[in-house]
C-alpha atoms as a PDB file:
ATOM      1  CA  UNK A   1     -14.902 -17.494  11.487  1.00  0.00           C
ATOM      2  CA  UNK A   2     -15.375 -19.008  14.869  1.00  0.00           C
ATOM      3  CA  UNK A   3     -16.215 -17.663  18.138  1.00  0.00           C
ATOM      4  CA  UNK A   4     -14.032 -16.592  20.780  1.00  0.00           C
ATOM      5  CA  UNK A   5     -15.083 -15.421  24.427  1.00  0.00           C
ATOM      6  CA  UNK A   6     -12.682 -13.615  26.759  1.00  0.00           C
ATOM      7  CA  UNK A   7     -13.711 -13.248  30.343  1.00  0.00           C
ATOM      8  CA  UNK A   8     -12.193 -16.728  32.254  1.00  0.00           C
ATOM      9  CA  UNK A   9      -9.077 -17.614  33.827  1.00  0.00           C
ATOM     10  CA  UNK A  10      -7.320 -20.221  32.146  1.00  0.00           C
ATOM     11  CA  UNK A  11      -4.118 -21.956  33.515  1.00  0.00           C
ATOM     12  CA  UNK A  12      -2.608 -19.057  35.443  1.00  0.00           C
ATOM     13  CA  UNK A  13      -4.291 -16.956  38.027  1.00  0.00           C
ATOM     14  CA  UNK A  14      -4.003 -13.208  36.156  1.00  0.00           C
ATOM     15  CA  UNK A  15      -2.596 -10.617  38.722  1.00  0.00           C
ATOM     16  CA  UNK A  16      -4.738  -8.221  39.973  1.00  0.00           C
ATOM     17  CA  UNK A  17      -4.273  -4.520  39.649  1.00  0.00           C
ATOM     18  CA  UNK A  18      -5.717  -2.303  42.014  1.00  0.00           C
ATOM     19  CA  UNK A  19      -7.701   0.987  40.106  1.00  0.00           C
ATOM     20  CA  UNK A  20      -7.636   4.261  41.312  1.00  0.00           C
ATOM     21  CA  UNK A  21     -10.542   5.951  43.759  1.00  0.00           C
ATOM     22  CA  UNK A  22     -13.117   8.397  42.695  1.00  0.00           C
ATOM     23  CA  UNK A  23     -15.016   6.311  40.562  1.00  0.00           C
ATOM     24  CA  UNK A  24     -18.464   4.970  41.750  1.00  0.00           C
ATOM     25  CA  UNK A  25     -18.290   1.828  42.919  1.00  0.00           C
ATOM     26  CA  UNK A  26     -20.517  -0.287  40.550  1.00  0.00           C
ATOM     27  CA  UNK A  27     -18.526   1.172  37.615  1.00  0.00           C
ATOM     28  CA  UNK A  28     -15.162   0.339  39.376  1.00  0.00           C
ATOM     29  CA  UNK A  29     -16.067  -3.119  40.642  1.00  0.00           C
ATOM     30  CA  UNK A  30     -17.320  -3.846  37.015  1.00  0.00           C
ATOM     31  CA  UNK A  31     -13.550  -2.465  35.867  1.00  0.00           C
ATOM     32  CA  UNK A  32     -11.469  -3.894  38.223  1.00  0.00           C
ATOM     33  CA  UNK A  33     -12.946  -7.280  37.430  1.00  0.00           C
ATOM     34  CA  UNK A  34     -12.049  -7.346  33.784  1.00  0.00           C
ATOM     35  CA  UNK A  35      -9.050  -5.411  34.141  1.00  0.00           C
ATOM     36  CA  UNK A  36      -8.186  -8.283  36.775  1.00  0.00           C
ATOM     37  CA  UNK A  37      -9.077 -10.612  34.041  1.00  0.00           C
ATOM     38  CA  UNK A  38      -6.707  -8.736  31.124  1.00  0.00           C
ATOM     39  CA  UNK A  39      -3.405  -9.704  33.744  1.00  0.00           C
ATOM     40  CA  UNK A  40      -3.420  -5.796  33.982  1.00  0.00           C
ATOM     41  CA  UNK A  41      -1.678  -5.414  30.391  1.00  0.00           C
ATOM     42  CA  UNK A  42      -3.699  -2.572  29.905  1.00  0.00           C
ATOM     43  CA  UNK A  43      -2.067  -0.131  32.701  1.00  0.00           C
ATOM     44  CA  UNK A  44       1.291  -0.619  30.516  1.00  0.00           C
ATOM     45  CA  UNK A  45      -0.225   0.691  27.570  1.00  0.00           C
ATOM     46  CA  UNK A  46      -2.073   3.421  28.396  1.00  0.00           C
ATOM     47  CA  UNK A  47       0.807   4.254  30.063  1.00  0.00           C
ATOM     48  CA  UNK A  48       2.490   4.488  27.350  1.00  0.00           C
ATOM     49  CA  UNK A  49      -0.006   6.787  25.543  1.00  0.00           C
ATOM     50  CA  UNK A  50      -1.252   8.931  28.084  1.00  0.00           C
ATOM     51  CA  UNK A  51       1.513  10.437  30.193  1.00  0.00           C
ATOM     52  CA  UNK A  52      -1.197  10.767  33.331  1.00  0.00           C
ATOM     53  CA  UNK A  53      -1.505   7.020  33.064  1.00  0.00           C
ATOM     54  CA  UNK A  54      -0.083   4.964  36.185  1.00  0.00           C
ATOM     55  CA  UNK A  55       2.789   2.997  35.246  1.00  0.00           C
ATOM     56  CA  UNK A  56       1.855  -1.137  35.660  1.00  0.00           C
ATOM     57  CA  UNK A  57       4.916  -3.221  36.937  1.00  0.00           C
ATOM     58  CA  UNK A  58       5.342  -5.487  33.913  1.00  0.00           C
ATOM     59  CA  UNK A  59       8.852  -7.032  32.782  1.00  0.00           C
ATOM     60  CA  UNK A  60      10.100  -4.512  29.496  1.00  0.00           C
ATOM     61  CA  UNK A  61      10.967  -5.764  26.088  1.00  0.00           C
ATOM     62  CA  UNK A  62      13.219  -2.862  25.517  1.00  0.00           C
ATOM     63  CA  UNK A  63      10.828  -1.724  23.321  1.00  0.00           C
ATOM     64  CA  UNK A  64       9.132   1.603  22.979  1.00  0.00           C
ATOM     65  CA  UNK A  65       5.419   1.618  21.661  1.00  0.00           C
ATOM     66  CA  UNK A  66       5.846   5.327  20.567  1.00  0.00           C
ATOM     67  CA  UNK A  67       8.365   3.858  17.802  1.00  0.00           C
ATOM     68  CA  UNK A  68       6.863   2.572  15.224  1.00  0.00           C
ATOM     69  CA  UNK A  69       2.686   1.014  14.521  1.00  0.00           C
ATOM     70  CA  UNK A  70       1.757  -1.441  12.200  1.00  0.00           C
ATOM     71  CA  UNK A  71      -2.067  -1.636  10.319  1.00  0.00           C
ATOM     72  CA  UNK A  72      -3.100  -4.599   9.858  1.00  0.00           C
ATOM     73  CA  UNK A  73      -5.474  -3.507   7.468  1.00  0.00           C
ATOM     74  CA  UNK A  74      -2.557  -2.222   5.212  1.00  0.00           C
ATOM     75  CA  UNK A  75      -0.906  -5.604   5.173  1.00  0.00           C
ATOM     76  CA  UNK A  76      -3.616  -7.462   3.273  1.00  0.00           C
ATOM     77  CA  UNK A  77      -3.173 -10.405   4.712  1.00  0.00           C
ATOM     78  CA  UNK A  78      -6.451 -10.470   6.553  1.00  0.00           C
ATOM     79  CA  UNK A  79      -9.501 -11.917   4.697  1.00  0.00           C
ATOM     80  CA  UNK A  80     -12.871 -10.689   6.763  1.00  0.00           C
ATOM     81  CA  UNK A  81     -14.169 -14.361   7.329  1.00  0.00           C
ATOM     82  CA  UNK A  82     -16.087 -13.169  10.218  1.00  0.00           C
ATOM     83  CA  UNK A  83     -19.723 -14.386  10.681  1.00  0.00           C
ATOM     84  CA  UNK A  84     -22.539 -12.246  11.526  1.00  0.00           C
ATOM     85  CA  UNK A  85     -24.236 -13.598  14.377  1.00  0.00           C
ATOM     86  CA  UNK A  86     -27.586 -14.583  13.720  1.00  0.00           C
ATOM     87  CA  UNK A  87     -30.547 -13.158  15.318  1.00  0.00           C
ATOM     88  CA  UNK A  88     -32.100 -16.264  16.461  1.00  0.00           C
ATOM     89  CA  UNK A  89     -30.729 -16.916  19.670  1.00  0.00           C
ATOM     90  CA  UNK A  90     -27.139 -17.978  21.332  1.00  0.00           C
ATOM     91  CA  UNK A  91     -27.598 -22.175  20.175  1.00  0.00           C
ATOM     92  CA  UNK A  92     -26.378 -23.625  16.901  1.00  0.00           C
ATOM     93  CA  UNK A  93     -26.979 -21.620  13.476  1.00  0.00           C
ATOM     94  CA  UNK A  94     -28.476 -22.886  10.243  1.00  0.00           C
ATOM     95  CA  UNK A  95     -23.699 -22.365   9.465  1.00  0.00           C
ATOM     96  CA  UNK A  96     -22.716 -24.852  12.070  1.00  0.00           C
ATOM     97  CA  UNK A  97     -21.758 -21.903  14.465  1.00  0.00           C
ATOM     98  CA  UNK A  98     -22.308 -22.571  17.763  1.00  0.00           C
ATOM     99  CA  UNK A  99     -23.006 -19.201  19.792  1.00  0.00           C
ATOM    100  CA  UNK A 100     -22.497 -19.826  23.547  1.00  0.00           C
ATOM    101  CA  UNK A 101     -20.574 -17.765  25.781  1.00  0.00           C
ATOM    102  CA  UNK A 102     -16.698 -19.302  26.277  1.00  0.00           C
ATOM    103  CA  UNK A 103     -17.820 -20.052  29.921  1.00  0.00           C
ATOM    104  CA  UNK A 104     -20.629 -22.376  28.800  1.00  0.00           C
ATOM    105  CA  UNK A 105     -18.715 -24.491  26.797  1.00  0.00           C
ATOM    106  CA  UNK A 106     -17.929 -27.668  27.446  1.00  0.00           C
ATOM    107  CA  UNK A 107     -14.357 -28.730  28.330  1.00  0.00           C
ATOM    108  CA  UNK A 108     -13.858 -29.916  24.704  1.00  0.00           C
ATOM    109  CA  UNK A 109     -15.363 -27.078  22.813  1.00  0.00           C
ATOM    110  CA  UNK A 110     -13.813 -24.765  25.162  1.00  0.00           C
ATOM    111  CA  UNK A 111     -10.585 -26.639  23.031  1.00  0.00           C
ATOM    112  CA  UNK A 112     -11.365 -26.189  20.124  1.00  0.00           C
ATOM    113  CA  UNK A 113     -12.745 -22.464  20.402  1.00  0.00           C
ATOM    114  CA  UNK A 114      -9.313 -21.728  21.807  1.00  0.00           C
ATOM    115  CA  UNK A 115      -7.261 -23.118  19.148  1.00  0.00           C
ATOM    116  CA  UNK A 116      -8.969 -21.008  16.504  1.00  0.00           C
ATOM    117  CA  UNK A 117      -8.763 -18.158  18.787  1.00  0.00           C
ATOM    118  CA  UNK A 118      -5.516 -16.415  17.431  1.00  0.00           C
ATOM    119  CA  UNK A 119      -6.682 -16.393  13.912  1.00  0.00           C
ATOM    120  CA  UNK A 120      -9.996 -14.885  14.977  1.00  0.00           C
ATOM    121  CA  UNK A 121      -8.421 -12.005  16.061  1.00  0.00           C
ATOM    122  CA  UNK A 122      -6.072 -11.364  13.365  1.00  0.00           C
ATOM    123  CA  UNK A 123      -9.235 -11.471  11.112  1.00  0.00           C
ATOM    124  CA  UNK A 124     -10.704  -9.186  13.601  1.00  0.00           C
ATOM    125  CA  UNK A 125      -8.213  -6.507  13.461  1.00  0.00           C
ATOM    126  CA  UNK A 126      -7.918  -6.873   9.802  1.00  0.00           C
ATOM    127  CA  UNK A 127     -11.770  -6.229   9.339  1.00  0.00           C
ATOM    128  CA  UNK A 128     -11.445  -2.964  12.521  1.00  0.00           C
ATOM    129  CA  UNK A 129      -8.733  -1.274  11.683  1.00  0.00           C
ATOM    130  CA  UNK A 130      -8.443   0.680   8.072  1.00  0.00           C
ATOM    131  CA  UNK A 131      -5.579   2.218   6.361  1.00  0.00           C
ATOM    132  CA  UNK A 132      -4.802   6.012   8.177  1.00  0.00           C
ATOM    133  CA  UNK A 133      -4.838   3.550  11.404  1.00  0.00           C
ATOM    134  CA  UNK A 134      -1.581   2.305  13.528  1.00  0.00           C
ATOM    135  CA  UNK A 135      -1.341   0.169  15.782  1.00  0.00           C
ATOM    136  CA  UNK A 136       1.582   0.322  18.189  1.00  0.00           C
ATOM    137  CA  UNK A 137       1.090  -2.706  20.487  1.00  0.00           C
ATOM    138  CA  UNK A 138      -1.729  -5.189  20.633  1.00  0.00           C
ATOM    139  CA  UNK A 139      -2.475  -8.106  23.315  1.00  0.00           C
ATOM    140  CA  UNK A 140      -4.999 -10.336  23.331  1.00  0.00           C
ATOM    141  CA  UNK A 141      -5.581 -12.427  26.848  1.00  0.00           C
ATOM    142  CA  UNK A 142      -6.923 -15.201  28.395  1.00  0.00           C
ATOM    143  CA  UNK A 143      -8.911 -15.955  25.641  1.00  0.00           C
ATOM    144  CA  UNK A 144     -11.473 -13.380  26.855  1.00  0.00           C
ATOM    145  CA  UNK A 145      -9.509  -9.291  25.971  1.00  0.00           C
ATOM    146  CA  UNK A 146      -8.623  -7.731  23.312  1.00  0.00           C
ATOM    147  CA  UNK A 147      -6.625  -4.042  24.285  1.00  0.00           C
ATOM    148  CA  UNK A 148      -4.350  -2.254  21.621  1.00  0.00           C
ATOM    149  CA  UNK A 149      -3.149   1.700  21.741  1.00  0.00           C
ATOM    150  CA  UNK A 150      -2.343   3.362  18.375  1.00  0.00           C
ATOM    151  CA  UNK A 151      -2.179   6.594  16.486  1.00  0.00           C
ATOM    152  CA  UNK A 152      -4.744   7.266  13.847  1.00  0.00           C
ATOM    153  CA  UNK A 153      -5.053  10.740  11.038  1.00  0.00           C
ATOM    154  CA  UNK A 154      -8.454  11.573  12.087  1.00  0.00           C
ATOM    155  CA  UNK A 155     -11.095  10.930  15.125  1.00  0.00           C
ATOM    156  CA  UNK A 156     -13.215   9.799  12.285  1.00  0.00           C
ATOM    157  CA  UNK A 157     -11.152   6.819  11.884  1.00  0.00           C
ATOM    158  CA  UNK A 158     -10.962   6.090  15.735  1.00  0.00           C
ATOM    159  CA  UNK A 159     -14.600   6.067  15.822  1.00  0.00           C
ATOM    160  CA  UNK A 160     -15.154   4.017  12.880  1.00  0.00           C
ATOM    161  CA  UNK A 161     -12.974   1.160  14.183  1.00  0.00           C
ATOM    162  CA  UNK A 162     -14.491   0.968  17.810  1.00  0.00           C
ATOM    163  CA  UNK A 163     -17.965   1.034  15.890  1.00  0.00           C
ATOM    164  CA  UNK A 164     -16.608  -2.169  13.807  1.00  0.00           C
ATOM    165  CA  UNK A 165     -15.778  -3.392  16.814  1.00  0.00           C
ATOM    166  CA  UNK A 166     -18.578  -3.297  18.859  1.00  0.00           C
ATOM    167  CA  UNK A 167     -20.717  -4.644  16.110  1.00  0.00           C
ATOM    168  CA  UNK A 168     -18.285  -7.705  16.011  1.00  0.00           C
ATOM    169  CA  UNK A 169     -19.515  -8.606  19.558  1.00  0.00           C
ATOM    170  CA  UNK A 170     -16.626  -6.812  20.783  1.00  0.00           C
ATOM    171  CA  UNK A 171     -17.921  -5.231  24.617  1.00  0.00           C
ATOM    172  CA  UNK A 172     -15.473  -2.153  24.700  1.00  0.00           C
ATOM    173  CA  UNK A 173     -14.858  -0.871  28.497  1.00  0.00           C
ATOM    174  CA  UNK A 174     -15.347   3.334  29.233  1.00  0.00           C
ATOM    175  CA  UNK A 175     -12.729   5.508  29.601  1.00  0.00           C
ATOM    176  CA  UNK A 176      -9.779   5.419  30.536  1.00  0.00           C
ATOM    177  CA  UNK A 177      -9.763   1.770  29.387  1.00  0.00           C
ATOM    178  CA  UNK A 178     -11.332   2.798  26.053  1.00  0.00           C
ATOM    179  CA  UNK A 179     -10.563   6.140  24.787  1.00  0.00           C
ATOM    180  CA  UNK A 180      -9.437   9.113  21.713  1.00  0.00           C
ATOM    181  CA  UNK A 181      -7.256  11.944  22.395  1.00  0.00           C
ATOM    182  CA  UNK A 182      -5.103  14.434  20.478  1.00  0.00           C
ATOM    183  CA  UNK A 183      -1.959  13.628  19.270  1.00  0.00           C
ATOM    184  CA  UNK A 184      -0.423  17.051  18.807  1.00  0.00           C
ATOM    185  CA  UNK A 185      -0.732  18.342  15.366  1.00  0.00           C
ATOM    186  CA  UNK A 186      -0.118  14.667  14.223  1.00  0.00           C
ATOM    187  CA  UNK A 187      -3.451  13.844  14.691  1.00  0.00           C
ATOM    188  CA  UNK A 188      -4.845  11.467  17.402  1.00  0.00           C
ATOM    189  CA  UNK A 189      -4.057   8.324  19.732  1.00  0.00           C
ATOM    190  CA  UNK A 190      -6.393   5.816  21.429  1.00  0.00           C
ATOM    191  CA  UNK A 191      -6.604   2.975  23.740  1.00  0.00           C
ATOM    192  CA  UNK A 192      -9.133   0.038  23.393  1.00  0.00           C
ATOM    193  CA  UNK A 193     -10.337  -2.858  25.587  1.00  0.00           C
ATOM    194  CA  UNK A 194     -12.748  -4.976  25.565  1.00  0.00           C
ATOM    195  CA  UNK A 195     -14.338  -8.555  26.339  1.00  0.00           C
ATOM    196  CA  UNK A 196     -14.318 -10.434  22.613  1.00  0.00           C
ATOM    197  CA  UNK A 197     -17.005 -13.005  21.907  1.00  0.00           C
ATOM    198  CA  UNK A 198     -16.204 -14.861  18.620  1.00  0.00           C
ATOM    199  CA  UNK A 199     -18.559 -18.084  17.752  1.00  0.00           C
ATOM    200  CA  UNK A 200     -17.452 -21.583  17.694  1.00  0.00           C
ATOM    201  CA  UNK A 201     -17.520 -22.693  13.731  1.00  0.00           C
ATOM    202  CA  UNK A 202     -18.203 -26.196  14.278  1.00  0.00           C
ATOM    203  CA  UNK A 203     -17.859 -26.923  10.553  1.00  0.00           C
ATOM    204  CA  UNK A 204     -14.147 -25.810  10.762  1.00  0.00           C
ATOM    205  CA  UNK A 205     -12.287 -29.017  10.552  1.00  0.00           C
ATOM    206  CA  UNK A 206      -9.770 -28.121  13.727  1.00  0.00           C
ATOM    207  CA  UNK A 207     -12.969 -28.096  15.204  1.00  0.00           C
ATOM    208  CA  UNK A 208     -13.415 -31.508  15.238  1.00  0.00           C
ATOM    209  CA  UNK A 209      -9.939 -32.633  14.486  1.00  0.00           C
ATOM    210  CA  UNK A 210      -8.968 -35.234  17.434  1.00  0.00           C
ATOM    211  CA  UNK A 211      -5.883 -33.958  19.380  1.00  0.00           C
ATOM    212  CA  UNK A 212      -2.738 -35.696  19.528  1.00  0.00           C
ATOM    213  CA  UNK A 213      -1.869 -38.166  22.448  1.00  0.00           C
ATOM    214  CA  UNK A 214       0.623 -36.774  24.783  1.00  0.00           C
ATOM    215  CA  UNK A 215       3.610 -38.965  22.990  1.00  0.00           C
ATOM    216  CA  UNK A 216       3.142 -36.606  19.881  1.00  0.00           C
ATOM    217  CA  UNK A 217       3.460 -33.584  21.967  1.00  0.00           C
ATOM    218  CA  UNK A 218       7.345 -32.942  20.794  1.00  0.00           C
ATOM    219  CA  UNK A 219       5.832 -33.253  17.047  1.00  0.00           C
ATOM    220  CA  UNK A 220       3.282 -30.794  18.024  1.00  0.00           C
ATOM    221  CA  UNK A 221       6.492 -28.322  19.239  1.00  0.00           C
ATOM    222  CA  UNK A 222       8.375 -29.295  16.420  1.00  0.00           C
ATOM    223  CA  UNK A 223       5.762 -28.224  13.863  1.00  0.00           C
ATOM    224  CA  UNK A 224       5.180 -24.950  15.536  1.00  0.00           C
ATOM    225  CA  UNK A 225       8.695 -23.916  15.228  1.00  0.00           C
ATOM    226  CA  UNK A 226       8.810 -25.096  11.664  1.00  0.00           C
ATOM    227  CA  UNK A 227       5.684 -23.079  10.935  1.00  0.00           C
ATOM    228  CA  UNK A 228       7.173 -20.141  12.711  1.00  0.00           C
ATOM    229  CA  UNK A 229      10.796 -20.491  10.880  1.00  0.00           C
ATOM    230  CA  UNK A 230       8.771 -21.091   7.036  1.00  0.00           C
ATOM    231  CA  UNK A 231       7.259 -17.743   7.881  1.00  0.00           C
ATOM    232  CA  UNK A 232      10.055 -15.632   8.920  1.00  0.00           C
ATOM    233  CA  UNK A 233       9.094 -15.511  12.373  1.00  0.00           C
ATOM    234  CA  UNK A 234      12.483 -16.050  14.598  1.00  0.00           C
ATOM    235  CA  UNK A 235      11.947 -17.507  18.026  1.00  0.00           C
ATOM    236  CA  UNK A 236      15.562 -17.329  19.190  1.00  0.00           C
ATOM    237  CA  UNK A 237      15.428 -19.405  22.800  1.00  0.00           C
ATOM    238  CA  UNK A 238      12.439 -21.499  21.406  1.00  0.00           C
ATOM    239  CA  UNK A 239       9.408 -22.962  23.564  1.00  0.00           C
ATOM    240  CA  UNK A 240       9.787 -23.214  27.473  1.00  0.00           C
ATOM    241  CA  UNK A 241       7.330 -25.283  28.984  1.00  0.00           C
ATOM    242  CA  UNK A 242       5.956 -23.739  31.374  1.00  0.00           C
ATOM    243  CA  UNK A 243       3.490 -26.074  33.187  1.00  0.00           C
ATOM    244  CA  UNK A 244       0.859 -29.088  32.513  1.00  0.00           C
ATOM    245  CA  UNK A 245      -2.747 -29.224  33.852  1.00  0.00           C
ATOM    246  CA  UNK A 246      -5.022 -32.434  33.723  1.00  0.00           C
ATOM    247  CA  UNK A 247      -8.293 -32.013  32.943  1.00  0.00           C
ATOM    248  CA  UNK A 248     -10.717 -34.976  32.968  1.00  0.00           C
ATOM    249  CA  UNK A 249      -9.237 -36.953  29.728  1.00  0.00           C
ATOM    250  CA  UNK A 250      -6.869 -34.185  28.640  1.00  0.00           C
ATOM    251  CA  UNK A 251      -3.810 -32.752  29.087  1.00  0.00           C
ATOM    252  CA  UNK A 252      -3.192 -28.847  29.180  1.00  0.00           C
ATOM    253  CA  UNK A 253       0.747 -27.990  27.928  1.00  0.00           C
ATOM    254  CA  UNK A 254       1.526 -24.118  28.650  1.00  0.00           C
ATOM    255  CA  UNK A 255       4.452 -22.963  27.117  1.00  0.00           C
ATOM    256  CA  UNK A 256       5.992 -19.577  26.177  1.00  0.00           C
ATOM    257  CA  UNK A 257       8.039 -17.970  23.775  1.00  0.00           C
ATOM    258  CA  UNK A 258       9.321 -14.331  22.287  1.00  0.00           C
ATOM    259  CA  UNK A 259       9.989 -14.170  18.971  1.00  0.00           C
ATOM    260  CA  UNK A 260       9.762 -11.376  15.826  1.00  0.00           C
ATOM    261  CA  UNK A 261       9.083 -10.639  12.567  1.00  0.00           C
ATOM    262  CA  UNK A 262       6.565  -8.752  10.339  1.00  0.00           C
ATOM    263  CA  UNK A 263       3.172  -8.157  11.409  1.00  0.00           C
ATOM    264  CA  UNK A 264       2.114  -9.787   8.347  1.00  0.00           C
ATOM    265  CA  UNK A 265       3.819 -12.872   8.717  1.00  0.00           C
ATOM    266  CA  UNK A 266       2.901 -13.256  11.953  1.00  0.00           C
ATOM    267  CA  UNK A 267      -0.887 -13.140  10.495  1.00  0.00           C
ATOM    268  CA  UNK A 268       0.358 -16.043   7.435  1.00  0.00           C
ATOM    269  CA  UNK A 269       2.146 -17.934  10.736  1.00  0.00           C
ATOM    270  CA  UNK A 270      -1.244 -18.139  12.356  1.00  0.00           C
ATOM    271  CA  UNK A 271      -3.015 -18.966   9.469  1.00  0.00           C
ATOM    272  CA  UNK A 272      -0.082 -21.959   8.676  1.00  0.00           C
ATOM    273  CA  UNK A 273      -1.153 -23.446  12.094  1.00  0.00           C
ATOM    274  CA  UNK A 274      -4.969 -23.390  11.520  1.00  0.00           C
ATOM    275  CA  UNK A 275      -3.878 -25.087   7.742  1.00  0.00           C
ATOM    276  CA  UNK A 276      -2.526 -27.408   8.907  1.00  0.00           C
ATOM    277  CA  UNK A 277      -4.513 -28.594  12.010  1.00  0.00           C
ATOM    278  CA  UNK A 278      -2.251 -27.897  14.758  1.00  0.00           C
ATOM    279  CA  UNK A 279      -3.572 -28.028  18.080  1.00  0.00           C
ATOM    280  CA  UNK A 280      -1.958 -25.040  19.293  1.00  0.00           C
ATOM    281  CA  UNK A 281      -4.105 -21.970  21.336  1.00  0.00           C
ATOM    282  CA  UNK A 282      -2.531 -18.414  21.579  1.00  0.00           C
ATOM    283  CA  UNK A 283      -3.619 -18.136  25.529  1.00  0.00           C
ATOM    284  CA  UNK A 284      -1.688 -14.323  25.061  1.00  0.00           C
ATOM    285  CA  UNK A 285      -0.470 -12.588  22.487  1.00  0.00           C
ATOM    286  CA  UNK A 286       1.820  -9.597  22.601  1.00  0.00           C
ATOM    287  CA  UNK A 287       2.850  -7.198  19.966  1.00  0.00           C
ATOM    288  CA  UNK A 288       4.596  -4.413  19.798  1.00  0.00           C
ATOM    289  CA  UNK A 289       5.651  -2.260  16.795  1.00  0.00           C
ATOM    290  CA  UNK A 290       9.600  -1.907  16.619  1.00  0.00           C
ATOM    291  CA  UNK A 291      10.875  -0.347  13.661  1.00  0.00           C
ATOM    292  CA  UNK A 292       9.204  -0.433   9.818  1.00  0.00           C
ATOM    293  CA  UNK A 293       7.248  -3.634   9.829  1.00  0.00           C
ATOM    294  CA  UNK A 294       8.837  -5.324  12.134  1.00  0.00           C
ATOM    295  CA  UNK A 295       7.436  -6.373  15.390  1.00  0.00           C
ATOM    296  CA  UNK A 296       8.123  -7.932  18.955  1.00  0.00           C
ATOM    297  CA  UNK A 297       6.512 -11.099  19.768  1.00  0.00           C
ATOM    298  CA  UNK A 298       5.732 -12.625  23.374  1.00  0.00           C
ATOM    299  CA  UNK A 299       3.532 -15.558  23.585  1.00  0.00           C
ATOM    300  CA  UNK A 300       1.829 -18.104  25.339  1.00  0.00           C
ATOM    301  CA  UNK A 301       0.291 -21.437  23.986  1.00  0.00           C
ATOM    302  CA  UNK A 302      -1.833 -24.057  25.257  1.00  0.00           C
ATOM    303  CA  UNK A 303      -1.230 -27.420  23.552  1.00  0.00           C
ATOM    304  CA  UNK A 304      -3.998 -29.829  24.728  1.00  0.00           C
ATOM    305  CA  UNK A 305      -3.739 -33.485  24.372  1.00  0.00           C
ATOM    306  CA  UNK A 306      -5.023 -36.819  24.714  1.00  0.00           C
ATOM    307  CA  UNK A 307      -3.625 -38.911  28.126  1.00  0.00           C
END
């Protein structure tokens, strides 16, 4: 539906994680800068699914990956409203889609690429990942990486996902950082990351919506809780604001939150926001499966408006 890139820095430097030796250096330069990129999310779970793994230093949930896994594809709530990319070159479709790379936005398209972000990837997973698939923790960063781990019945499957994937612009990373291995006699586990490109749908009305001044910031807040509470997603300690940046006529809100519910209304949650025009950008996205459907939620958002 619209186009996403993932390979900046937004608001917050991401901390750097040092890779291991015995690679050859263009390969580990080249993996160390998007790992760098990812805030190092990745270490935790592949550590988590390969028992080699080194452990990242990350704050726990309290929450074990092995678990539970939810598929989004099972949940249905995921219509496949992504656009093939036309062959024509990386400017402006015949659809209104605008097919730059997030770094060559402007400021404001940067805006409004990042606020349909979150949905983009839900529509991405749901399109990726069939039924026989699980997924036990997904984050999406920086608006730039995608990583999940997960537990699938066949290889077949694995493959058949990444391949979806890839041919939704999706630039998977080599092993370690992208990989399938056994799973006992229960099948198979894998690991993903990659750099997501989405495109811009500039006929998408939150688009073009114009953002709120900063006086209807606490509206803005308000409505995301009340989106999040209508959809059976609980966000117990609610929004902390985190920090503001200006940029040129704009004002960039960070805040963060943990929250839970069902995979599935998480994915009607996001799709509540882009309904109703809010101005709210999933910067990062965690989550992990818990138990049945349920799943644990931590979040960022970016809430840009008008000075």
């Amino acid at each position: 539906m619209i186009r996403i890139n993932l390979l900046r820095k937004p608001l917050d430097e991401p901390r750097r994680e040092h890779l291991g030796r015995g690679k050859s250096i263009g390969m580990a330069v080249a993996v160390v800068i998007v790992v760098a990129a990812a805030g190092g999310a990745v270490w935790m779970f592949r550590s988590s699914l390969f028992p080699g793994a080194p452990s990242h230093e990350k704050q726990e949930t309290g929450v074990k990956p092995e678990a539970a896994s939810f598929a989004p594809a099972a949940a249905g709530m995921v219509r496949d409203v992504v656009q093939e990319v036309t062959a024509e070159g990386k400017n402006a479709s015949a659809g209104g889609r605008l097919d730059l790379p997030y770094n060559d936005l402007s400021l404001s398209e940067k805006i409004g690429y990042e606020v349909l972000f979150a949905k983009n990837v839900m529509d991405l997973l749901g399109v990726a990942v069939p039924a026989g698939m699980g997924l036990r923790s997904v984050e999406s960063d920086n608006f730039q990486t995608l990583y999940a781990v997960g537990v699938a019945s066949s290889k077949e499957l694995v493959e058949g996902a990444l391949e979806t994937l890839r041919s939704r612009n999706v630039a998977l990373l080599p092993r370690p950082l992208t990989q399938i291995t056994r799973n006992g006699a229960d099948g198979f586990k894998f690991a993903f990351t990659g750099k997501v490109e989405f495109g811009l749908n500039l006929r998408d009305p939150i688009t073009g919506a114009l953002l709120p001044a900063n006086g209807d910031l606490p509206r803005v807040v308000a409505a995301f809780e009340r989106a999040a509470k209508e959809n059976s997603i609980t966000i117990p300690k609610g929004l902390t604001h985190v920090s503001i940046e200006k940029a040129g006529a704009y004002c960039r809100h960070l805040y963060q939150w943990t929250g839970a519910g069902s995979y599935k209304n998480f994915v009607k949650f996001v799709d509540r926001l882009h309904q109703a025009g809010e101005p709210c950008a999933f910067k990062r996205i965690l989550l992990t499966a818990v138990t049945g459907a349920k799943v644990a939620i931590e979040s960022q958002i970016i809430v840009t408006t008008r000075q």
